[in-house]
Protein backbone atom coordinates (compact mmCIF):
# COMPACT_ATOMS: atom_id res chain seq x y z
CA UNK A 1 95.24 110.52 39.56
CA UNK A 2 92.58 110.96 36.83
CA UNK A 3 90.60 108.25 37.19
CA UNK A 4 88.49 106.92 40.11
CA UNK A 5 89.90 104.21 42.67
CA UNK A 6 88.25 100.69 42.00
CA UNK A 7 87.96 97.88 44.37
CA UNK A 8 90.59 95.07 43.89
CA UNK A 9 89.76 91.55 43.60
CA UNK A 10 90.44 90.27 47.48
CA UNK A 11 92.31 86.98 45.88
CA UNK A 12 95.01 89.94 44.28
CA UNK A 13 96.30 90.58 48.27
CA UNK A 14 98.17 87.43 48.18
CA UNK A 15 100.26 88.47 44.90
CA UNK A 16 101.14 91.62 46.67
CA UNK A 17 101.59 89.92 49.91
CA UNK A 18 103.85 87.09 48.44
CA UNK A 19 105.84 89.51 46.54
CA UNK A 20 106.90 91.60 50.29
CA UNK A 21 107.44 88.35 51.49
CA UNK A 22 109.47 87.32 48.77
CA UNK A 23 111.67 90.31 49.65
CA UNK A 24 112.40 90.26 45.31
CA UNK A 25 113.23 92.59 42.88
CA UNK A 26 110.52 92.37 40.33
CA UNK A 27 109.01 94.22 37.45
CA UNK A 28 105.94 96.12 37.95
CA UNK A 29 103.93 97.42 34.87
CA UNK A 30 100.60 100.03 35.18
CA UNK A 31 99.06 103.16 34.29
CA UNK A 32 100.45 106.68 35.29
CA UNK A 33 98.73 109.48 34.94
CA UNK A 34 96.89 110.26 32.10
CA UNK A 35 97.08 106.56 31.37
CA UNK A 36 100.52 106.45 30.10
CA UNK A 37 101.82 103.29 30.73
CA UNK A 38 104.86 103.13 32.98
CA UNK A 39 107.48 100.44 34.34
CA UNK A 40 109.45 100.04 37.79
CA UNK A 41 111.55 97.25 38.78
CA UNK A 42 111.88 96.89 42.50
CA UNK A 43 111.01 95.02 45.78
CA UNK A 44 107.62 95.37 46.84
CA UNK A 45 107.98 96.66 50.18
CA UNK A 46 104.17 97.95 51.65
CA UNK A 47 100.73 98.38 50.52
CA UNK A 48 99.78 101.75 52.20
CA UNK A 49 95.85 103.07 52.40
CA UNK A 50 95.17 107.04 52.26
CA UNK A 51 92.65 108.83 53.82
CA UNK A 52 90.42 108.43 50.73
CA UNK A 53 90.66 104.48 51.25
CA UNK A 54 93.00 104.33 47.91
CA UNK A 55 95.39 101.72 48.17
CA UNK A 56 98.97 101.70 47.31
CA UNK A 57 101.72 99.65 46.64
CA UNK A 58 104.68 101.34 47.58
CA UNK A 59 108.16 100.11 46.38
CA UNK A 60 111.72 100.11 47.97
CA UNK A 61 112.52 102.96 45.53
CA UNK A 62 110.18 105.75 47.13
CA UNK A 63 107.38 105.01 44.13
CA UNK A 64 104.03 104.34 44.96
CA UNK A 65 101.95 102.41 42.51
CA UNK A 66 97.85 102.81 43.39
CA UNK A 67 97.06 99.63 43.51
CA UNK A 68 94.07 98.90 41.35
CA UNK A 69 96.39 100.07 38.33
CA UNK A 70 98.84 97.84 37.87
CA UNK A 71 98.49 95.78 35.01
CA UNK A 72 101.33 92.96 35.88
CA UNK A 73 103.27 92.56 39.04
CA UNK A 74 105.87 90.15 38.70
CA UNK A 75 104.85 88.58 35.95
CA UNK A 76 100.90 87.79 37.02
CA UNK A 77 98.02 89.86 35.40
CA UNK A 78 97.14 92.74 37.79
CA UNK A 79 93.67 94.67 38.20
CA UNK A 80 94.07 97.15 35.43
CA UNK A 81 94.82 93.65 33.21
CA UNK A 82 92.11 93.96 31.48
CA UNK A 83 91.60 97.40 30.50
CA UNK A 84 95.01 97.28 29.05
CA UNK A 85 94.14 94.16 26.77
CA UNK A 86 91.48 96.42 25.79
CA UNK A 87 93.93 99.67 25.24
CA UNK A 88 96.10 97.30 23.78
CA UNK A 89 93.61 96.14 21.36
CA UNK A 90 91.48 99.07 20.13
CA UNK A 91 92.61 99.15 16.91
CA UNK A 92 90.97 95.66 16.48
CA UNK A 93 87.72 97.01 17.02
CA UNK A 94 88.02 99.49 14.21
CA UNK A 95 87.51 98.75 10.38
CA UNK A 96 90.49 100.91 10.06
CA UNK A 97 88.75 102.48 6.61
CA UNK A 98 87.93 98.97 5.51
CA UNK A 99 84.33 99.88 5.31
C-alpha cells in the first residue's frame, strides 16, 4: 500500500465488530492501491493485525481491506470518509478557468 497506516477512531471497532456478528453480506467501499476506489460485497469475517501493527478487515471472500481505508462499510461512513468527500469534491475547489 502507498500510503501510510493511520489510527482508526476506537468508536469504528463496533461497526466492524457488529458487522462479524451480524454474520451479513454487506457492501464494503475504499481505496486500493494507488487510490483507486474499489467495491466488495461480502461478510465481514476478521479484523487481522500484521507485524507492522496495520489492521485489516478481512472478508469471507479471501480479500483483505486495511482497515483505516474504507470509506463505507455497510452503509456507515468509514475512516477514509472523509478524504473521499474531499476526492470526491476537488473540482469544487477549482475556478475551473472561471478566473
Amino acid at each position: 500500500m502507498s500510503t501510510r497506516y493511520l489510527p482508526v477512531d476506537p468508536d469504528y471497532y463496533e461497526i466492524v465488530e457488529k458487522a462479524i456478528s451480524e454474520e451479513k453480506v454487506v457492501a464494503v467501499h475504499y481505496f486500493g492501491d494507488e487510490n483507486s476506489i474499489k467495491s466488495a460485497k461480502a461478510k465481514v469475517k476478521e479484523i487481522q493485525t500484521n507485524s507492522e501493527n496495520e489492521e485489516f478487515v478481512k472478508l469471507d471472500n479471501g480479500e483483505q481491506i486495511r482497515i483505516d481505508r474504507i470509506i463505507v462499510l455497510g452503509g456507515k461512513p468509514g475512516p477514509a470518509f472523509d478524504e473521499y468527500d474531499a476526492y470526491a469534491l476537488a473540482c469544487l475547489d477549482c475556478t475551473g478557468g472561471m478566473d
